[in-house]
PDB file of N, CA and C in Angstrom:
ATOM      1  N   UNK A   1      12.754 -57.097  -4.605  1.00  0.00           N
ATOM      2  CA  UNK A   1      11.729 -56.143  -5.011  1.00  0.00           C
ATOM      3  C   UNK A   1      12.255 -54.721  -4.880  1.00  0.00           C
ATOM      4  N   UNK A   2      12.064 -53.923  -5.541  1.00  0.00           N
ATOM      5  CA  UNK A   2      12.173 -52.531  -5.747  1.00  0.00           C
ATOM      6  C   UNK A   2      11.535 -51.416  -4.617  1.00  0.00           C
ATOM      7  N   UNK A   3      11.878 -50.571  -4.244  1.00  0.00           N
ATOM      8  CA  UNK A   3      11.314 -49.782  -3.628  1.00  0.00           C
ATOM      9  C   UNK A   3       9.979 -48.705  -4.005  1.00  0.00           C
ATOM     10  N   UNK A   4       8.593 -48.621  -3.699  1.00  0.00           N
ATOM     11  CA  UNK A   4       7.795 -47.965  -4.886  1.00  0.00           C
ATOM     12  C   UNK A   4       8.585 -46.388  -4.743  1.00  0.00           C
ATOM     13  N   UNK A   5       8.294 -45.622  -5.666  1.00  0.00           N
ATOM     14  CA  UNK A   5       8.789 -44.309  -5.604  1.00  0.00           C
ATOM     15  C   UNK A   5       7.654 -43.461  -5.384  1.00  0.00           C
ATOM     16  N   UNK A   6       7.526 -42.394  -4.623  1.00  0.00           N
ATOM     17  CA  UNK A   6       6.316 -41.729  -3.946  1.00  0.00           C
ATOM     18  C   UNK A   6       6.368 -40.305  -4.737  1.00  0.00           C
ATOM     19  N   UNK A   7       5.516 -40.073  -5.525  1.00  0.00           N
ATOM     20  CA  UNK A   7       5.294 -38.290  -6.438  1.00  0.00           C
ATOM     21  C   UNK A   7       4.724 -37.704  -5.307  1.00  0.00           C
ATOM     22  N   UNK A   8       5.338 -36.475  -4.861  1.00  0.00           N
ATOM     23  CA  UNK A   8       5.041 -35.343  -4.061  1.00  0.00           C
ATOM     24  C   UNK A   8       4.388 -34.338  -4.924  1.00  0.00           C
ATOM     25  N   UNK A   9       3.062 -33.720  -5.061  1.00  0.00           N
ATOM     26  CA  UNK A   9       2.521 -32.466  -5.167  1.00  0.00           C
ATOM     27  C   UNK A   9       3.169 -31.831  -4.869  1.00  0.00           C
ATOM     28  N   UNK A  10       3.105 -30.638  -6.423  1.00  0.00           N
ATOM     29  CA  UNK A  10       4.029 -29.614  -5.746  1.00  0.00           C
ATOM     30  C   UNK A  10       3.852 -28.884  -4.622  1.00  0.00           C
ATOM     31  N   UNK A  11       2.447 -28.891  -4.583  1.00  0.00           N
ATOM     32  CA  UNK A  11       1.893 -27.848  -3.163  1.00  0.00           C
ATOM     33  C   UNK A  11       2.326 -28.655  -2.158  1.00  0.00           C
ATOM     34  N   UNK A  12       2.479 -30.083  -1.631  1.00  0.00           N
ATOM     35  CA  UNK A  12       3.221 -30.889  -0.825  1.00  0.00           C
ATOM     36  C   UNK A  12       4.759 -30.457  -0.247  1.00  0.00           C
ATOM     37  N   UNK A  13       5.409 -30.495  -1.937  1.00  0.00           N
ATOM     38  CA  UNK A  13       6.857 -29.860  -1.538  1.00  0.00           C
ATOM     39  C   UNK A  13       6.763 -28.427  -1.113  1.00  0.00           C
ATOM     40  N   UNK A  14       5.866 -27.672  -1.455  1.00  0.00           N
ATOM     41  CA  UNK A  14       6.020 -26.481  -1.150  1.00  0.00           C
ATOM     42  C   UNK A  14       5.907 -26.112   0.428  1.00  0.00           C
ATOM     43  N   UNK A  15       4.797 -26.810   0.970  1.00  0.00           N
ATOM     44  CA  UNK A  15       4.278 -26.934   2.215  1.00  0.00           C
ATOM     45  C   UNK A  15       5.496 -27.421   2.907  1.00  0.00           C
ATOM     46  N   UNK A  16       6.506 -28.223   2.683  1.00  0.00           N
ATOM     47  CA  UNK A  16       7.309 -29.164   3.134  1.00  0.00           C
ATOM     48  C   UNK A  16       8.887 -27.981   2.820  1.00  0.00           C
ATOM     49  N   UNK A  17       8.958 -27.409   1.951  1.00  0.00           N
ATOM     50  CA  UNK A  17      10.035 -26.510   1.998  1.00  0.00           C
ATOM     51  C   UNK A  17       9.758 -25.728   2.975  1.00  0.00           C
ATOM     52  N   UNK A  18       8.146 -24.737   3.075  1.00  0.00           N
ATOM     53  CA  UNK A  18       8.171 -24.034   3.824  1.00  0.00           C
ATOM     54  C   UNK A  18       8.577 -24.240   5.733  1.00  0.00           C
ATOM     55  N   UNK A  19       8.032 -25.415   5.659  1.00  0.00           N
ATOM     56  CA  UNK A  19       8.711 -25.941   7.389  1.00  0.00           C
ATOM     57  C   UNK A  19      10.142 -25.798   7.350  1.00  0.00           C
ATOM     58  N   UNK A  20      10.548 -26.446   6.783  1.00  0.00           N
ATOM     59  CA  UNK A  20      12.208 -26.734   6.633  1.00  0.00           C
ATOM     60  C   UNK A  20      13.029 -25.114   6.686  1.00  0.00           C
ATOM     61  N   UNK A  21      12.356 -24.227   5.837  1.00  0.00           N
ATOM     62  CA  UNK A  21      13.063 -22.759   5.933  1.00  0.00           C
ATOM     63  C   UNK A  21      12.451 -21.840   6.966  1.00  0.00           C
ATOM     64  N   UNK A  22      11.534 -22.193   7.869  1.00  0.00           N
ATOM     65  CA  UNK A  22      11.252 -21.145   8.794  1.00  0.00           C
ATOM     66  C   UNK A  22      10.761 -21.484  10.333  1.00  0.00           C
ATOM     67  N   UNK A  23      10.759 -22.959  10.324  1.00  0.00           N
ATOM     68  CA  UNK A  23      11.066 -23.236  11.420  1.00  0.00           C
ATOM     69  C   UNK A  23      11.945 -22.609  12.162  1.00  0.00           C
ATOM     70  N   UNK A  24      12.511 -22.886  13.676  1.00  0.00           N
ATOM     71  CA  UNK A  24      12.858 -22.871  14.812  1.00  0.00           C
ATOM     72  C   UNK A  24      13.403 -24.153  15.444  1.00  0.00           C
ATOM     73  N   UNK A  25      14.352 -24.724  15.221  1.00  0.00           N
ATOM     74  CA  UNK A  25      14.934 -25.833  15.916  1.00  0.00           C
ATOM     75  C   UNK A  25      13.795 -26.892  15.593  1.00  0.00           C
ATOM     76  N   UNK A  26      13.178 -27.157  14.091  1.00  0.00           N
ATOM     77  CA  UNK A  26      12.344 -28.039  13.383  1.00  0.00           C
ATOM     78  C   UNK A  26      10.683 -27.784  14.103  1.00  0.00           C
ATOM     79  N   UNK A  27      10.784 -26.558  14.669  1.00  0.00           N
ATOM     80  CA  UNK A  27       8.949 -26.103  14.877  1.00  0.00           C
ATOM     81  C   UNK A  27       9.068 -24.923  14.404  1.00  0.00           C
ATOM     82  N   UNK A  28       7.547 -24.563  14.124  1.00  0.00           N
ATOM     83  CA  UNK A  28       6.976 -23.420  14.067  1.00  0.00           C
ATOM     84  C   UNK A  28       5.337 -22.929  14.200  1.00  0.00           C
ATOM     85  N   UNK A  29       4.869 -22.229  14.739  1.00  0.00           N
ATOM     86  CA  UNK A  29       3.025 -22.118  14.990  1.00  0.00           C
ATOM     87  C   UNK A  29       2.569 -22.202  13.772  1.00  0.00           C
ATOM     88  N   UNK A  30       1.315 -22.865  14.163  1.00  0.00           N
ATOM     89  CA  UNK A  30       0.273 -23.027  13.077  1.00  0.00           C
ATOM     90  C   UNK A  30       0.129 -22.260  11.988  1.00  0.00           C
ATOM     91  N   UNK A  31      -0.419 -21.098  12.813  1.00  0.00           N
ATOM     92  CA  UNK A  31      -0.554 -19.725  12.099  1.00  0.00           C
ATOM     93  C   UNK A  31       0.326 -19.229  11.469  1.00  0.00           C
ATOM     94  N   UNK A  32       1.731 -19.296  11.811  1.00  0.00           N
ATOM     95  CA  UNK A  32       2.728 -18.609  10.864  1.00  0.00           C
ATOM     96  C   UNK A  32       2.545 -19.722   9.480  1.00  0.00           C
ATOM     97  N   UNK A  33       2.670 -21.106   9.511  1.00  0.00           N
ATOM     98  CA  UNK A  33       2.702 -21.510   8.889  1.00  0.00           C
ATOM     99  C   UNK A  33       1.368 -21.179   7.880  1.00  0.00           C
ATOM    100  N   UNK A  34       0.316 -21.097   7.832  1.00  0.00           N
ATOM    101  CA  UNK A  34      -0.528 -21.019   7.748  1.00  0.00           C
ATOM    102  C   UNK A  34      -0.354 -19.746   6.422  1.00  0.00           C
ATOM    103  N   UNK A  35       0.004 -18.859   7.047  1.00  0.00           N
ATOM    104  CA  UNK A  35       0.328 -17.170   6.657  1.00  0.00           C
ATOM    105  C   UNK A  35       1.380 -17.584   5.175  1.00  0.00           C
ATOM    106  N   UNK A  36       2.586 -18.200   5.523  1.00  0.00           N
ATOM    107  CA  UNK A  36       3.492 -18.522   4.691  1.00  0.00           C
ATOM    108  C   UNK A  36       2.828 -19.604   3.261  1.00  0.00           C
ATOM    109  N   UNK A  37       2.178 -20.422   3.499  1.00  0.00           N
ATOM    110  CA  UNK A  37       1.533 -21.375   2.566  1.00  0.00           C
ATOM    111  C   UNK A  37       0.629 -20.227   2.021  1.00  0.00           C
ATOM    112  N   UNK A  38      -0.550 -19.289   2.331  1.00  0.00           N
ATOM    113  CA  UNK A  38      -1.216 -18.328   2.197  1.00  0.00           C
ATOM    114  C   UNK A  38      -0.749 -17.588   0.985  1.00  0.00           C
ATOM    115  N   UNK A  39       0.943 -17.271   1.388  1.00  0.00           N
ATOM    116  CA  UNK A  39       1.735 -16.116   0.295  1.00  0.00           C
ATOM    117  C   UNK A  39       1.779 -17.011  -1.360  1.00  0.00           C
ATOM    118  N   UNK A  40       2.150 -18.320  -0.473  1.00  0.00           N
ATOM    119  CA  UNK A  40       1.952 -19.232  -2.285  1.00  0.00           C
ATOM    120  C   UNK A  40       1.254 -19.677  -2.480  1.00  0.00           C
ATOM    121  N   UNK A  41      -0.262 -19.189  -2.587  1.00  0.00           N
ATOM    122  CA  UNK A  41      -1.800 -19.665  -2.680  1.00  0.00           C
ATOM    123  C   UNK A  41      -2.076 -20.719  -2.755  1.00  0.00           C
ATOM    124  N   UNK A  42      -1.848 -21.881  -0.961  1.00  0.00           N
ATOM    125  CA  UNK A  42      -2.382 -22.660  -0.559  1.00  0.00           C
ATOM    126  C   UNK A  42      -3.239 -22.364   0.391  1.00  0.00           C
ATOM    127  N   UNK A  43      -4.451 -22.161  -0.143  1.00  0.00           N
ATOM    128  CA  UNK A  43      -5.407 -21.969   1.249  1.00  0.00           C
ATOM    129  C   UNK A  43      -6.576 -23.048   1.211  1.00  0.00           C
ATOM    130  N   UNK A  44      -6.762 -22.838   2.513  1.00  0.00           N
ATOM    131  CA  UNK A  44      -8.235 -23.696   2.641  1.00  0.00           C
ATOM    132  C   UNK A  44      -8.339 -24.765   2.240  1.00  0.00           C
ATOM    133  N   UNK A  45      -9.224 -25.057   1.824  1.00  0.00           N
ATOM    134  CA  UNK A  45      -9.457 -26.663   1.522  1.00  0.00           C
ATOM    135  C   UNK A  45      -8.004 -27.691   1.022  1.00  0.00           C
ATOM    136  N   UNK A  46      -7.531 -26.912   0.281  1.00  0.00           N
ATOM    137  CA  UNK A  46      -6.435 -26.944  -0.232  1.00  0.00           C
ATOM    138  C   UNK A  46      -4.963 -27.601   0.106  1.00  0.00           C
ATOM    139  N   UNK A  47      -5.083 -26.445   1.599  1.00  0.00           N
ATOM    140  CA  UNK A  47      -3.946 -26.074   2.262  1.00  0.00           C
ATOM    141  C   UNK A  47      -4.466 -27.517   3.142  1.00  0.00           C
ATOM    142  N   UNK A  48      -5.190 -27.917   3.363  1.00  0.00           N
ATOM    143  CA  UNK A  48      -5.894 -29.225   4.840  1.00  0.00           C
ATOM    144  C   UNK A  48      -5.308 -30.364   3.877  1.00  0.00           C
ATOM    145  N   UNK A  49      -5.917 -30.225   2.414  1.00  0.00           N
ATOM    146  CA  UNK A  49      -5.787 -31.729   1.864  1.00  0.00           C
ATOM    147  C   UNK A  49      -4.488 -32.012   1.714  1.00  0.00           C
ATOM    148  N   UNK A  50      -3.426 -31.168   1.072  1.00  0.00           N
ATOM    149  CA  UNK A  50      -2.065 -31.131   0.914  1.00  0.00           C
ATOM    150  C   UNK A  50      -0.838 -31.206   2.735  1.00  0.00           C
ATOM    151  N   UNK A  51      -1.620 -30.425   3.633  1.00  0.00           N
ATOM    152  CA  UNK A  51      -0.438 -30.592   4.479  1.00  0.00           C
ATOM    153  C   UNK A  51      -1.296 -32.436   4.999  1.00  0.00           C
ATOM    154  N   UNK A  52      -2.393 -32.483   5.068  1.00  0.00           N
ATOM    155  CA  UNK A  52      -2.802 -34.138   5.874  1.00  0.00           C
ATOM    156  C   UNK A  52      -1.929 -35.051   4.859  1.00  0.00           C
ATOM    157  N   UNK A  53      -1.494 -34.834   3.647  1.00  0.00           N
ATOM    158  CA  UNK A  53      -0.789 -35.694   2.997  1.00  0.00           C
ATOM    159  C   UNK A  53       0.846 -35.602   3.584  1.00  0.00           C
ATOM    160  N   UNK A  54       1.122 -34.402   3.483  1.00  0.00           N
ATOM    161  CA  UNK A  54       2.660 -34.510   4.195  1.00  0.00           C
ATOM    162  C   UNK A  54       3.135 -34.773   5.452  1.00  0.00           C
ATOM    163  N   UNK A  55       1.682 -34.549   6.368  1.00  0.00           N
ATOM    164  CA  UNK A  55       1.524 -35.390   7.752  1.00  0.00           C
ATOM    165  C   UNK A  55       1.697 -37.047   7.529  1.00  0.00           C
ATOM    166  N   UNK A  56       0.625 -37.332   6.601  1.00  0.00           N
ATOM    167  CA  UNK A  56       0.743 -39.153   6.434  1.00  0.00           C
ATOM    168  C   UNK A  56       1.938 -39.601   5.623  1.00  0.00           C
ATOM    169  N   UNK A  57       2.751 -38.472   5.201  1.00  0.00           N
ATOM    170  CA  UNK A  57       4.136 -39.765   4.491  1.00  0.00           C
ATOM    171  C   UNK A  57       5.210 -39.151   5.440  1.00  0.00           C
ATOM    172  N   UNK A  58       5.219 -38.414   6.544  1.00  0.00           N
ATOM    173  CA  UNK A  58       5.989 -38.649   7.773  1.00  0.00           C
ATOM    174  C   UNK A  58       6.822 -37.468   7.543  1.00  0.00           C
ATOM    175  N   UNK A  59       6.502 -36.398   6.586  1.00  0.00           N
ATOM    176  CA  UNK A  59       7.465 -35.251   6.194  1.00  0.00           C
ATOM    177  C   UNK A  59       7.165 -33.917   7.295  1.00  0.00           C
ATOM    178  N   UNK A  60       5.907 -33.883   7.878  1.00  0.00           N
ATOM    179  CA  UNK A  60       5.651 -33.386   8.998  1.00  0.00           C
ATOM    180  C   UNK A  60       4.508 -33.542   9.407  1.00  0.00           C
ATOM    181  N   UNK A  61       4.574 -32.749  11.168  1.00  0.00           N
ATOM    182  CA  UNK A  61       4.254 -33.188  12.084  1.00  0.00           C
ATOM    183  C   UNK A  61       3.181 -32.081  13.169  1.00  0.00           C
ATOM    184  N   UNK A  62       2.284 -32.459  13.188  1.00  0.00           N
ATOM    185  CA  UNK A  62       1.366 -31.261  13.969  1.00  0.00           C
ATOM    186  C   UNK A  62       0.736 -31.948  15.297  1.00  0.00           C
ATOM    187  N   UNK A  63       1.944 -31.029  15.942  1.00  0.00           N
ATOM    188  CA  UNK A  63       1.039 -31.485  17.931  1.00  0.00           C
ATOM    189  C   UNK A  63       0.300 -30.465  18.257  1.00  0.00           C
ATOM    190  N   UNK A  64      -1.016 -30.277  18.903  1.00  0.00           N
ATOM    191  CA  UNK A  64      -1.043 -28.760  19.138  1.00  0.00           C
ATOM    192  C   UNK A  64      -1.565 -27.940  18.053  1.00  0.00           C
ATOM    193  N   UNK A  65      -1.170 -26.560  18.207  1.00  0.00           N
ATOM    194  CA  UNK A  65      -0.872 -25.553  17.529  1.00  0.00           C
ATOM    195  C   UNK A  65       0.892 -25.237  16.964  1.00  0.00           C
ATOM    196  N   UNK A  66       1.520 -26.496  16.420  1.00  0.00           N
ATOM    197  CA  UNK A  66       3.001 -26.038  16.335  1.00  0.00           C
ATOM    198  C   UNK A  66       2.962 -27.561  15.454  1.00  0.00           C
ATOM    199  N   UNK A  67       3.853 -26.747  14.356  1.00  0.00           N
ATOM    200  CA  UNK A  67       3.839 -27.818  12.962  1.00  0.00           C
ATOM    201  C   UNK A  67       5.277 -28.188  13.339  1.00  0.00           C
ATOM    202  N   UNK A  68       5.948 -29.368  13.240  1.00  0.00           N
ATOM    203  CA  UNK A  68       7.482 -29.851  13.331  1.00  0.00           C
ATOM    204  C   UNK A  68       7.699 -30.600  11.694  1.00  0.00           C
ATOM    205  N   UNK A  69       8.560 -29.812  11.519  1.00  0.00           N
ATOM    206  CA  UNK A  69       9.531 -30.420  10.550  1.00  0.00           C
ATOM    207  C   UNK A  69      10.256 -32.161  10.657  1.00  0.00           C
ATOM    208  N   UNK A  70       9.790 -33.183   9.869  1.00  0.00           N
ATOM    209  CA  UNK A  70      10.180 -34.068  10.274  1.00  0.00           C
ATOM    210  C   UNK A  70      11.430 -34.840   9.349  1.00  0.00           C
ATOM    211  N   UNK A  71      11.153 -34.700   8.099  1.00  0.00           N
ATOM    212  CA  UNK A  71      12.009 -35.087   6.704  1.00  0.00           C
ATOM    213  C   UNK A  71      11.858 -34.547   6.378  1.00  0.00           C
ATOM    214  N   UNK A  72      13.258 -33.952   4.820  1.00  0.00           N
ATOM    215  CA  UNK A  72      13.146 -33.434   3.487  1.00  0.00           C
ATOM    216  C   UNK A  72      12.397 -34.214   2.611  1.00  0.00           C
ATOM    217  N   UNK A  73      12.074 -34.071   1.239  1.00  0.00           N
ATOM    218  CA  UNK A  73      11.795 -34.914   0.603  1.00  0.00           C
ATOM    219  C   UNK A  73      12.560 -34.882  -0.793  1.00  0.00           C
ATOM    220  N   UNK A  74      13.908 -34.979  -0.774  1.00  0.00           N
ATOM    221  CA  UNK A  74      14.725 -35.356  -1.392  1.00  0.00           C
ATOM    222  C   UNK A  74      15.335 -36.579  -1.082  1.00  0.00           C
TER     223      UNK A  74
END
């Protein structure tokens, strides 16, 4: 059997680049993150439905107040 192949939203990858380039040794606070998704108009409702998706396919990671970078998605 084949492996299924998973389509990332771009706002997904975007959310998911942004960890990857401004993290800190694969963290960074909420809020910065928050601010950065903000500049490429993911907000709000938006910004919850898209990062809970990149939380559930394991691309990142929120303990706390501090988002971790977990996979690329390439």
């Amino acid at each position: 059997m084949s492996e299924r192949k998973i389509y990332l939203n771009n706002n997904v990858k975007t959310l998911i680049r942004i960890a990857k380039t401004y993290s800190i040794d694969g963290k960074m606070s909420l809020s910065d993150f928050k601010k950065f998704a903000e500049e490429e108009d993911i907000i709000e409702k938006k910004f919850y439905a898209h990062f809970g998706q990149a939380c559930y396919l394991g691309y990142l990671k929120r303990v706390g107040n501090e988002i971790f970078f977990i996979k690329d998605y390439d």
